[in-house]
Structure formats: C-alpha cells, structure tokens
PDB file of N, CA and C in Angstrom:
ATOM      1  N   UNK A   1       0.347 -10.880   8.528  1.00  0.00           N
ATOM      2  CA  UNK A   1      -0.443  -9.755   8.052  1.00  0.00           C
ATOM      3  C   UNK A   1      -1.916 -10.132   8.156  1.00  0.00           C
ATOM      4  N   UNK A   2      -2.662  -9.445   8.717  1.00  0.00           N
ATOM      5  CA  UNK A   2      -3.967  -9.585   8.664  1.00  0.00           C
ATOM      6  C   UNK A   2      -4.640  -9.349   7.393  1.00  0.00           C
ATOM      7  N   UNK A   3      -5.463  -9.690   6.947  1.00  0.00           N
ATOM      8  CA  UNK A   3      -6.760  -9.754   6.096  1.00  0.00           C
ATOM      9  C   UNK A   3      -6.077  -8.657   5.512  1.00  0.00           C
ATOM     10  N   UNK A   4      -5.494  -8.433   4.015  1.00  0.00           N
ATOM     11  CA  UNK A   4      -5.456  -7.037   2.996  1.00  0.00           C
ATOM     12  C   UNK A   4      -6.856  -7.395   1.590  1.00  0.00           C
ATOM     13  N   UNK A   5      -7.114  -5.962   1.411  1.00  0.00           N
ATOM     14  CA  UNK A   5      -7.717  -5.537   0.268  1.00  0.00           C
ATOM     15  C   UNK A   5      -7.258  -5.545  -1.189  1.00  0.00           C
ATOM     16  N   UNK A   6      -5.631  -5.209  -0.645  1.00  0.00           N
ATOM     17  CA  UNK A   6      -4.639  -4.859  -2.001  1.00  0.00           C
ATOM     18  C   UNK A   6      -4.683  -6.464  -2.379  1.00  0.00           C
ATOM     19  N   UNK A   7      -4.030  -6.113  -3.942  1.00  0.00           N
ATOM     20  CA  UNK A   7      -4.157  -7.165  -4.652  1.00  0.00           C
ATOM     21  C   UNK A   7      -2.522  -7.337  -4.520  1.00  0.00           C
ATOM     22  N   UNK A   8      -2.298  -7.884  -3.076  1.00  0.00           N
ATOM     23  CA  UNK A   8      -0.460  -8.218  -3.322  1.00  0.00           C
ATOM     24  C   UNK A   8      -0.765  -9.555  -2.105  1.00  0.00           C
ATOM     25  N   UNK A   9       0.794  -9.903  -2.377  1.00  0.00           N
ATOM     26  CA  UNK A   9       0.853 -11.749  -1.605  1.00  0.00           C
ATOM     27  C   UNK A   9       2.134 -11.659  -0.966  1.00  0.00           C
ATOM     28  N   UNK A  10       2.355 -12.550   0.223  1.00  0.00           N
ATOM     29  CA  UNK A  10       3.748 -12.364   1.052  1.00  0.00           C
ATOM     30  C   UNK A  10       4.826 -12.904  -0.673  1.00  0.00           C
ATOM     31  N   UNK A  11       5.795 -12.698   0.152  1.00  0.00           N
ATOM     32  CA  UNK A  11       7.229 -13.195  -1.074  1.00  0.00           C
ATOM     33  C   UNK A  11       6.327 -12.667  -2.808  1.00  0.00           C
ATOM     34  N   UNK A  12       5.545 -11.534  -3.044  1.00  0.00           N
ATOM     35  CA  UNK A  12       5.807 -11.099  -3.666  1.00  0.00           C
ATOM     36  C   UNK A  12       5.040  -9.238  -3.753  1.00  0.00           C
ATOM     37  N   UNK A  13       6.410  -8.645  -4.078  1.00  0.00           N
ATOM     38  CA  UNK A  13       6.770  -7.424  -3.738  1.00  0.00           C
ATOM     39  C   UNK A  13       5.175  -6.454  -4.499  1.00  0.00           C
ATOM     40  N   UNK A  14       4.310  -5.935  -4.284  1.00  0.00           N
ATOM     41  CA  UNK A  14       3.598  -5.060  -4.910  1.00  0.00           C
ATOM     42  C   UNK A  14       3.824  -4.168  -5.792  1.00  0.00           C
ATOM     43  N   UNK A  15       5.275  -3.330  -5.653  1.00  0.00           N
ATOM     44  CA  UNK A  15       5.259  -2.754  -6.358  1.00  0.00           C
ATOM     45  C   UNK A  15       6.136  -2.855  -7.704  1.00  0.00           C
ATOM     46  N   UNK A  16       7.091  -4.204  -7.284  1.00  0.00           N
ATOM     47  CA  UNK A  16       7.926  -5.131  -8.200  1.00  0.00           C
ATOM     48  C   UNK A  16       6.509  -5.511  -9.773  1.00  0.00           C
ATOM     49  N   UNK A  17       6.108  -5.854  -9.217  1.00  0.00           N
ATOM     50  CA  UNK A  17       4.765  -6.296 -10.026  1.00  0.00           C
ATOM     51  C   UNK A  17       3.612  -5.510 -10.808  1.00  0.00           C
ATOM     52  N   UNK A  18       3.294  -4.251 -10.279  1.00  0.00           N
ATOM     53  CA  UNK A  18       2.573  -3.326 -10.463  1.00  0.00           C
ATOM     54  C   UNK A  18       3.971  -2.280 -11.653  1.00  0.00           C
ATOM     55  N   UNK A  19       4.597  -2.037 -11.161  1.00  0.00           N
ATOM     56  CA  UNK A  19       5.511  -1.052 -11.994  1.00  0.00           C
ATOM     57  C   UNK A  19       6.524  -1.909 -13.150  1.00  0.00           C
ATOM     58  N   UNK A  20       6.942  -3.311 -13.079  1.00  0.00           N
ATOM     59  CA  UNK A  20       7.542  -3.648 -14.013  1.00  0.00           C
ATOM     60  C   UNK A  20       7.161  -4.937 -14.298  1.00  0.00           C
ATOM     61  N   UNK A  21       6.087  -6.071 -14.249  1.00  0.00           N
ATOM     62  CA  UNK A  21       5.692  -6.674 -14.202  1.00  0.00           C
ATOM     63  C   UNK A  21       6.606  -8.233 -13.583  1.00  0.00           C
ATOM     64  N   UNK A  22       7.473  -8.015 -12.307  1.00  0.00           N
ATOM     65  CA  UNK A  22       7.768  -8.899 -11.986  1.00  0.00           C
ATOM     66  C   UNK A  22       7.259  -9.449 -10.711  1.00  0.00           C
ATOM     67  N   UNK A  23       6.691 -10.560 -10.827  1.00  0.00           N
ATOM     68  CA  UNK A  23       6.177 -11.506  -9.874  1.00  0.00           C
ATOM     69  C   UNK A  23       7.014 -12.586  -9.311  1.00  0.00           C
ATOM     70  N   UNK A  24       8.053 -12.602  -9.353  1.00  0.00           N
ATOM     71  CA  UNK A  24       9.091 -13.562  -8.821  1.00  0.00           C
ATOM     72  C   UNK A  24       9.303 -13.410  -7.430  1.00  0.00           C
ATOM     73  N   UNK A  25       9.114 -14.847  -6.616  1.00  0.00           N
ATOM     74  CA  UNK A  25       9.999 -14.514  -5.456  1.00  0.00           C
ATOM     75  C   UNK A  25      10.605 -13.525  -4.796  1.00  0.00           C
ATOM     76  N   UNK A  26      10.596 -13.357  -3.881  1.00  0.00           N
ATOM     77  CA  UNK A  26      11.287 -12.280  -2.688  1.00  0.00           C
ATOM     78  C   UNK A  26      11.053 -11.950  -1.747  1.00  0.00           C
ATOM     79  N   UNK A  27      12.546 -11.743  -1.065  1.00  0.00           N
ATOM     80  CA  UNK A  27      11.934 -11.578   0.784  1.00  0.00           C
ATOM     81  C   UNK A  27      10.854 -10.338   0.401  1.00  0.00           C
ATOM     82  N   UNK A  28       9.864 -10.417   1.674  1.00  0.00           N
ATOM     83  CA  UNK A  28       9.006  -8.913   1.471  1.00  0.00           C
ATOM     84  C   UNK A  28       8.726  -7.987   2.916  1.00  0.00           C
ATOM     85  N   UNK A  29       8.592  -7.641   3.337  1.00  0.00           N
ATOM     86  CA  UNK A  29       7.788  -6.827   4.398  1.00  0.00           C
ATOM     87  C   UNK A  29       6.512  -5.976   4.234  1.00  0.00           C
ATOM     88  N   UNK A  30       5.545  -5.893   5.400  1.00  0.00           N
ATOM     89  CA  UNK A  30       4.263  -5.895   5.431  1.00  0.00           C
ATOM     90  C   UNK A  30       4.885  -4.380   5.392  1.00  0.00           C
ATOM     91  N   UNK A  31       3.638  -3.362   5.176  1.00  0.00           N
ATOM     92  CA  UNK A  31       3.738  -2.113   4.773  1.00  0.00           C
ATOM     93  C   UNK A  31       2.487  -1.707   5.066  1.00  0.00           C
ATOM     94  N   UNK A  32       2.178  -0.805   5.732  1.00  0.00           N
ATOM     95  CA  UNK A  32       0.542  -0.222   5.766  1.00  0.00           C
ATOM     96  C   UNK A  32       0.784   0.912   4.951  1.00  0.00           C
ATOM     97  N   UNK A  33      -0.360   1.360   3.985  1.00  0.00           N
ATOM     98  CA  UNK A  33      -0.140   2.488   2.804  1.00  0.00           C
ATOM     99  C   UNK A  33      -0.348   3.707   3.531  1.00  0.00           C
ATOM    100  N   UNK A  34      -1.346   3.798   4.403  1.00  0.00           N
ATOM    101  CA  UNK A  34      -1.442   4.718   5.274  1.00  0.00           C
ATOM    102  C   UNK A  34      -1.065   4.879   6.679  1.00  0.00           C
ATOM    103  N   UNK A  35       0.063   4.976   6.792  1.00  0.00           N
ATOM    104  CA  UNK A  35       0.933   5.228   8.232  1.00  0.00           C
ATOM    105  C   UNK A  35       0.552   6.532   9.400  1.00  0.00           C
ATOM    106  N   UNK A  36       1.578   6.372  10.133  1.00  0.00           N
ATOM    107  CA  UNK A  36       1.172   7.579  11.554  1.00  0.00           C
ATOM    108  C   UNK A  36      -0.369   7.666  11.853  1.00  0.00           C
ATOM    109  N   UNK A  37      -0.631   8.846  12.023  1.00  0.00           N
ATOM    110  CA  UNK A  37      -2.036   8.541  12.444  1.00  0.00           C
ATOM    111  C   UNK A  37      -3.296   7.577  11.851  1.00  0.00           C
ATOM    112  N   UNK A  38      -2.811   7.263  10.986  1.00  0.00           N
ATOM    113  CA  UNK A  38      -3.950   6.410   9.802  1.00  0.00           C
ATOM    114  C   UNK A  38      -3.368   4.988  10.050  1.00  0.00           C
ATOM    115  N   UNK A  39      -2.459   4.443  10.904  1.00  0.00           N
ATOM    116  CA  UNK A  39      -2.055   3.117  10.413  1.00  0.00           C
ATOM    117  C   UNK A  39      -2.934   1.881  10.838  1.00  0.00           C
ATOM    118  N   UNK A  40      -3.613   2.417  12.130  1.00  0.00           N
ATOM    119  CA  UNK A  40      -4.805   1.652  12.846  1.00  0.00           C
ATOM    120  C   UNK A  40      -6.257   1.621  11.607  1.00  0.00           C
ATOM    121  N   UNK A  41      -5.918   2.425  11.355  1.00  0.00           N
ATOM    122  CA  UNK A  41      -6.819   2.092   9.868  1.00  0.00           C
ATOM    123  C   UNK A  41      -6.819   1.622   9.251  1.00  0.00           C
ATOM    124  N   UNK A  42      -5.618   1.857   8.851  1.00  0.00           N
ATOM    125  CA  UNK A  42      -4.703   0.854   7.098  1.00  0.00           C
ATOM    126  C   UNK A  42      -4.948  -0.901   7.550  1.00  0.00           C
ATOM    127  N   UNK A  43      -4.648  -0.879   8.910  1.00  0.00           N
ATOM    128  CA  UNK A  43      -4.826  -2.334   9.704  1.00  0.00           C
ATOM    129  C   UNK A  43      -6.327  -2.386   9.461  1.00  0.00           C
ATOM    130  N   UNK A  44      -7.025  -2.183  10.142  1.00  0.00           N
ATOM    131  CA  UNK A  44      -8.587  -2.301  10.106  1.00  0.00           C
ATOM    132  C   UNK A  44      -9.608  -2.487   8.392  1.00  0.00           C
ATOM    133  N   UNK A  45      -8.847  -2.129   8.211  1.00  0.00           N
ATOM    134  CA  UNK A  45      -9.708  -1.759   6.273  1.00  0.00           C
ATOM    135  C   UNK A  45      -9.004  -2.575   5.602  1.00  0.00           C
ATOM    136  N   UNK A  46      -7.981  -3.807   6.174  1.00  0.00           N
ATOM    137  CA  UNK A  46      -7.089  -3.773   5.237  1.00  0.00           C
ATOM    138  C   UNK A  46      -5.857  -3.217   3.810  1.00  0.00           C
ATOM    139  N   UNK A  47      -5.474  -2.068   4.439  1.00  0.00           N
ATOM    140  CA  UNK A  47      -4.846  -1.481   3.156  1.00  0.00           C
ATOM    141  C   UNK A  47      -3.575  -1.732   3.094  1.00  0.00           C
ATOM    142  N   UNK A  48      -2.754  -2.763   3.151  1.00  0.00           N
ATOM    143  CA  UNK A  48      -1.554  -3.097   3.564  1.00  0.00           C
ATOM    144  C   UNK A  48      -1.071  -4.192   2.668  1.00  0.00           C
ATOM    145  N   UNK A  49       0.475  -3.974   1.904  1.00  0.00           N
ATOM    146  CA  UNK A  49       0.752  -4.830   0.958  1.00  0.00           C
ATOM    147  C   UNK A  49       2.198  -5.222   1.676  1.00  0.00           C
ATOM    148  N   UNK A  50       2.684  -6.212   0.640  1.00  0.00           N
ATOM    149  CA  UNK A  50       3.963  -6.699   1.270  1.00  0.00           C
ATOM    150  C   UNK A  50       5.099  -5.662   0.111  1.00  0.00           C
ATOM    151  N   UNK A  51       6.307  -5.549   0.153  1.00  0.00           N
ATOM    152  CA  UNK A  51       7.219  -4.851  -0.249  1.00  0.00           C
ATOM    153  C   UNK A  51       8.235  -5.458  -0.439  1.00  0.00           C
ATOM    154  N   UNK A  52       9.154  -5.494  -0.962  1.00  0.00           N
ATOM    155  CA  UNK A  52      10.755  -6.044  -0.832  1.00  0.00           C
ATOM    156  C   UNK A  52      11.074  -4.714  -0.436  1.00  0.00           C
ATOM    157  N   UNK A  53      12.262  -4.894  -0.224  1.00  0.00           N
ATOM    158  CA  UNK A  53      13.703  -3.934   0.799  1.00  0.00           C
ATOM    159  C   UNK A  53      13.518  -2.627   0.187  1.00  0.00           C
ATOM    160  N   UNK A  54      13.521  -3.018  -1.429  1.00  0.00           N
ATOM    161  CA  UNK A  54      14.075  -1.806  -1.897  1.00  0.00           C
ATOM    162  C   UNK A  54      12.924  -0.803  -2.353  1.00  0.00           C
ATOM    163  N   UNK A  55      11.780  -1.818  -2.479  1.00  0.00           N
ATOM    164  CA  UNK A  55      10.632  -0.621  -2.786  1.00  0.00           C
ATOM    165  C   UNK A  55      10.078  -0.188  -1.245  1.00  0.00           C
ATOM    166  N   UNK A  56      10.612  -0.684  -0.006  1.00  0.00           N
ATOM    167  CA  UNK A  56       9.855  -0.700   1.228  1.00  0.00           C
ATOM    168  C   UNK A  56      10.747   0.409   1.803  1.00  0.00           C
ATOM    169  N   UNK A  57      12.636   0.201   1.734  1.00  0.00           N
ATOM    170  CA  UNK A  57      12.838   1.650   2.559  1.00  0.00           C
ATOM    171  C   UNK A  57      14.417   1.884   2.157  1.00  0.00           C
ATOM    172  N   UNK A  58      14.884   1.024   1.408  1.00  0.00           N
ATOM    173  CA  UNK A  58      16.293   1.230   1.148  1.00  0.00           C
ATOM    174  C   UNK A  58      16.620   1.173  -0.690  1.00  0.00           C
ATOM    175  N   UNK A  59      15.718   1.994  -0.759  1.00  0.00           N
ATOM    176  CA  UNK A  59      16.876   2.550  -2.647  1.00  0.00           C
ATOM    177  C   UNK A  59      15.749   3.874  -2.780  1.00  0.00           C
ATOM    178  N   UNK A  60      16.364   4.518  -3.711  1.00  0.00           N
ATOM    179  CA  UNK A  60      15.801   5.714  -4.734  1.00  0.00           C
ATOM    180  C   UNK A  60      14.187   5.494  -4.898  1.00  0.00           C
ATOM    181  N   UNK A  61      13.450   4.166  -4.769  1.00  0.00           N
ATOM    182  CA  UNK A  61      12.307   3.793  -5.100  1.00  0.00           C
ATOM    183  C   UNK A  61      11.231   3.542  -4.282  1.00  0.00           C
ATOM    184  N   UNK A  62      12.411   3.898  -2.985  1.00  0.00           N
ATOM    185  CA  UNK A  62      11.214   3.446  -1.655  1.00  0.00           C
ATOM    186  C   UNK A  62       9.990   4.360  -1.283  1.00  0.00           C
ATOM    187  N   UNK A  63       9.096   4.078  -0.557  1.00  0.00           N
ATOM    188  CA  UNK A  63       8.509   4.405  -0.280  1.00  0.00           C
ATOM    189  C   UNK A  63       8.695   5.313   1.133  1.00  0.00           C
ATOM    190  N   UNK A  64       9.467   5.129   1.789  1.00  0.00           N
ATOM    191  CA  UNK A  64       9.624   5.555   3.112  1.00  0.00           C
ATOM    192  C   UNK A  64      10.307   6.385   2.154  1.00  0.00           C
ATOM    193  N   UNK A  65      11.018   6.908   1.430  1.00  0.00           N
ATOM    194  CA  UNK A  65      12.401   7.421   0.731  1.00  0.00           C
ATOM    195  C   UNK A  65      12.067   8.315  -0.653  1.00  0.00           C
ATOM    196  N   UNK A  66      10.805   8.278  -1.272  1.00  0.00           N
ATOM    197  CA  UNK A  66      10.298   8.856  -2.474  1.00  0.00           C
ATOM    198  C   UNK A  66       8.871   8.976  -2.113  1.00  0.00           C
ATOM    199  N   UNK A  67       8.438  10.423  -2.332  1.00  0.00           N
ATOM    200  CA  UNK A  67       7.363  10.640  -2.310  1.00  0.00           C
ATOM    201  C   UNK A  67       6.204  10.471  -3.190  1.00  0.00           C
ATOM    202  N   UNK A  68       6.741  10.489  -4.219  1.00  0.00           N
ATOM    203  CA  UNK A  68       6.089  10.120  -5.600  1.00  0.00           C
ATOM    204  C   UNK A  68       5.663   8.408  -5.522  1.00  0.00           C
ATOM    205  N   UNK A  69       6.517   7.647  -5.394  1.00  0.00           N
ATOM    206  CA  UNK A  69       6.425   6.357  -4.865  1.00  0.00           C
ATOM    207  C   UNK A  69       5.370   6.018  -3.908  1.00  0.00           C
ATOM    208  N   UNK A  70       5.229   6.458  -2.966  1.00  0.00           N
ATOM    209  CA  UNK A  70       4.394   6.599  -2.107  1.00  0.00           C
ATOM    210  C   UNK A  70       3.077   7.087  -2.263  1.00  0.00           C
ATOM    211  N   UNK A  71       3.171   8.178  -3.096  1.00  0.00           N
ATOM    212  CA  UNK A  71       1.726   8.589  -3.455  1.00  0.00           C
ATOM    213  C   UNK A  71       1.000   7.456  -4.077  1.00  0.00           C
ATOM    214  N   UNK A  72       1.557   6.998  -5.208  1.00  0.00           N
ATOM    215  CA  UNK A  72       1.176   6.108  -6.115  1.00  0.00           C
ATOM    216  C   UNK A  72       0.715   5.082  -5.496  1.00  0.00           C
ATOM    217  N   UNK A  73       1.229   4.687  -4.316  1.00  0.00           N
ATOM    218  CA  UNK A  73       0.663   3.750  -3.574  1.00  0.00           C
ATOM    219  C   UNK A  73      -0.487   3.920  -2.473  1.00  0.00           C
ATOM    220  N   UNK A  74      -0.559   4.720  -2.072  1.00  0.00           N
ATOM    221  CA  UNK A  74      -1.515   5.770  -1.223  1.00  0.00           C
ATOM    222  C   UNK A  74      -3.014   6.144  -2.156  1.00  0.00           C
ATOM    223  N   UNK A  75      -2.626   6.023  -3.453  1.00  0.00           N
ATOM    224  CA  UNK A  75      -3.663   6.517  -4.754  1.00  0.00           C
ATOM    225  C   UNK A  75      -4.491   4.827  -4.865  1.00  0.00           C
ATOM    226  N   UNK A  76      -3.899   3.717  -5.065  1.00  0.00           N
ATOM    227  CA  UNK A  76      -3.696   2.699  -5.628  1.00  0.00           C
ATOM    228  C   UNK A  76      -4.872   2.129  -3.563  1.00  0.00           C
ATOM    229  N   UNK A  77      -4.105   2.932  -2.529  1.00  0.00           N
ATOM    230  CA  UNK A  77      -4.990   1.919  -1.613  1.00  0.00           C
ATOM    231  C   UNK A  77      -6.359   2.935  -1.492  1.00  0.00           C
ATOM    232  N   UNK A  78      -6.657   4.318  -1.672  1.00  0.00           N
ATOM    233  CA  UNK A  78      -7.757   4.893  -1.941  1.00  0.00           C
ATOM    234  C   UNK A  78      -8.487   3.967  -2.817  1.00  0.00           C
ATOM    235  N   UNK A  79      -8.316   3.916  -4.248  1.00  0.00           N
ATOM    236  CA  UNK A  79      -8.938   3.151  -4.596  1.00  0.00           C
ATOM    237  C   UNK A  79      -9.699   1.993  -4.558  1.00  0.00           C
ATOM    238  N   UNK A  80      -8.792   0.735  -3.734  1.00  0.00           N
ATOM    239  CA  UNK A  80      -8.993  -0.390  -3.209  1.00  0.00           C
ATOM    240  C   UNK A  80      -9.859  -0.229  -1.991  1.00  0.00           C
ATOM    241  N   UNK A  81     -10.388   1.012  -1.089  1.00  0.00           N
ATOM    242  CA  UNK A  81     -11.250   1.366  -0.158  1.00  0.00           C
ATOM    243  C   UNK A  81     -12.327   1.608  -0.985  1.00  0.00           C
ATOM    244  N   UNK A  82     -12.223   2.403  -1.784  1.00  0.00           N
ATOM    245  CA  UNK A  82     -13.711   2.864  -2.269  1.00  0.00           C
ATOM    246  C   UNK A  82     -14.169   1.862  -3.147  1.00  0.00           C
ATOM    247  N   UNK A  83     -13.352   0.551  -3.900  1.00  0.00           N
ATOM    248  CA  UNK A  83     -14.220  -0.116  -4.534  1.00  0.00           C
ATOM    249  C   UNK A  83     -14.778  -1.172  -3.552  1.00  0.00           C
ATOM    250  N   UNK A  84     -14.076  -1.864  -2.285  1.00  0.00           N
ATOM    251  CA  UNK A  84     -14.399  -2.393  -1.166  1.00  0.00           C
ATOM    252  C   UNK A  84     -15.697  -1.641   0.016  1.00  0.00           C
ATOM    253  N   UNK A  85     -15.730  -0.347   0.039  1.00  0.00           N
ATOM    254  CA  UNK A  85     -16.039  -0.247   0.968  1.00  0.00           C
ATOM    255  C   UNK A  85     -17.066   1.312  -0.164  1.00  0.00           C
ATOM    256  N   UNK A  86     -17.854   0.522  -0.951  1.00  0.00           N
ATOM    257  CA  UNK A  86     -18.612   1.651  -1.806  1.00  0.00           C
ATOM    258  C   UNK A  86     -19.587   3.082  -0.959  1.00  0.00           C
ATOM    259  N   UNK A  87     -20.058   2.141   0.429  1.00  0.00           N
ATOM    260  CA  UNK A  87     -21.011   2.960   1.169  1.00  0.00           C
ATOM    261  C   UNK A  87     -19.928   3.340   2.509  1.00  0.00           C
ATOM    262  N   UNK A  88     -19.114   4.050   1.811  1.00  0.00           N
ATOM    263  CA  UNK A  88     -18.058   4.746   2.834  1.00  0.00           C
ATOM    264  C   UNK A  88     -17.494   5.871   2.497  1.00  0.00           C
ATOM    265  N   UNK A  89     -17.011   6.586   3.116  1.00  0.00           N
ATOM    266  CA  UNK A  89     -16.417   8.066   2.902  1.00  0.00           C
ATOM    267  C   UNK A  89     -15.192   8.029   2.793  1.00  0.00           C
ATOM    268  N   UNK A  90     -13.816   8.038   2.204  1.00  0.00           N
ATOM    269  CA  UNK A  90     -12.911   7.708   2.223  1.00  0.00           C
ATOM    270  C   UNK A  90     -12.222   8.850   2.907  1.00  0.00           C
ATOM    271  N   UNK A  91     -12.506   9.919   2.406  1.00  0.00           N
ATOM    272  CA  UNK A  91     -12.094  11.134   2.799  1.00  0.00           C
ATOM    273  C   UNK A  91     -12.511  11.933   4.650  1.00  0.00           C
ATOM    274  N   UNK A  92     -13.720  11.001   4.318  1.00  0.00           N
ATOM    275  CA  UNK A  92     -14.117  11.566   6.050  1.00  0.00           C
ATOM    276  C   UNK A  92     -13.684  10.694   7.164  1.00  0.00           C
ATOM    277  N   UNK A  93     -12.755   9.353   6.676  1.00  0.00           N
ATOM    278  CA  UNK A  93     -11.817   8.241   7.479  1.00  0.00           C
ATOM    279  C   UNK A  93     -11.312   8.773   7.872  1.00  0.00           C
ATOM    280  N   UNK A  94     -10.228   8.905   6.638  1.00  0.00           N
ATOM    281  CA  UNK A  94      -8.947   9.167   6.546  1.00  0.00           C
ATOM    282  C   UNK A  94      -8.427  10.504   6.519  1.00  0.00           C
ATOM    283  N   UNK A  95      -9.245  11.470   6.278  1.00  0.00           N
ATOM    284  CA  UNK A  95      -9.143  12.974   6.336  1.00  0.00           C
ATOM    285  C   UNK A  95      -8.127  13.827   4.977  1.00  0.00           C
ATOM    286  N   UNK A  96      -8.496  12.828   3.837  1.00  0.00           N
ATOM    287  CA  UNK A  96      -7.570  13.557   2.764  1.00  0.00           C
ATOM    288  C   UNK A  96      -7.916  12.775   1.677  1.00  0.00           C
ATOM    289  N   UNK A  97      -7.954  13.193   0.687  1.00  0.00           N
ATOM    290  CA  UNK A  97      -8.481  12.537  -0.521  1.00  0.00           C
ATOM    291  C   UNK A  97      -6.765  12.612  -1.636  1.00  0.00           C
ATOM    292  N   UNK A  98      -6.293  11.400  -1.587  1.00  0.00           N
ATOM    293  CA  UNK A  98      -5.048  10.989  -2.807  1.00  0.00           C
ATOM    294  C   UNK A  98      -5.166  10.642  -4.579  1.00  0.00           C
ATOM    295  N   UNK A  99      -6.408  10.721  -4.557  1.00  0.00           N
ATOM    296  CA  UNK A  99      -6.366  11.426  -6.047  1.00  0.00           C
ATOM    297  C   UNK A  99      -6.568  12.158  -6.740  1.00  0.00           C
TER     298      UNK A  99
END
C-alpha cells in the first residue's frame, strides 16, 4: 500500500478498531474509500485503509455489501482529506461532498 492518510496499519482491520475497539491481529486487505472513478485519487491523496474479509466484502458489515458501512467510511476519508489537505477543495476533487 502506498503512503495512507487514514489512521489504519496492515494486519489491523480499520473498521474492527474504529467500531468496536479491537486492534488485534488479522489478515487485512488494502481498500481505497473512494473507488471507480475516484480510485486514482483515493491512491494519490492517500485515502486507503486495510480491512479484514468481513468488513472488506464478505458479511452483513462489508463495505462492498452495506451502504451505510461504506458511507461511514467515505465520511471518515473526507475528513482525513480536508484535515491533510486544508488548502483543497474536497468536493471539487472528488465531485461530492459525504457529510
């Protein structure tokens, strides 16, 4: 994974940590918050955390799989742009404002 903004680490899951406070070990996969047309972005700005399985694309909680899930995370990398990148437009990037 190149250079991220988010406050997450390989082998441990972002949203494991953020939603129930577990920081333990686990396989993870890289995740860009802003996908399809935005993902060359999400790369570039760094907005990209690591995931385990189940918050990344396989249970009730995923992100590929729950929209709500996803927002929250989409809200969470807005943020992490505009406190990184203060003299920037977030909205005129990325073309949508998530909070």
């Amino acid at each position: 994974m190149a250079k991220t903004i988010m406050n997450t680490r390989k082998n441990e899951c972002y949203l494991c940590r953020k939603l129930y406070g577990n920081d333990g070990w686990v396989e993870t996969e890289e995740h860009h918050v802003f996908g399809g047309p935005n993902r060359k972005l999400s790369e570039h700005y760094g907005l990209k955390v690591y995931l385990c399985d189940g918050h990344h694309q396989h249970s009730a909680e995923a992100v590929h799989v729950n929209a709500e899930m996803l927002r929250k995370l989409q809200q969470d990398g807005q943020r992490a742009f505009e406190e990184a990148h203060p003299d920037l437009d977030f909205m005129a990037i990325f073309g949508r404002n998530y909070l």
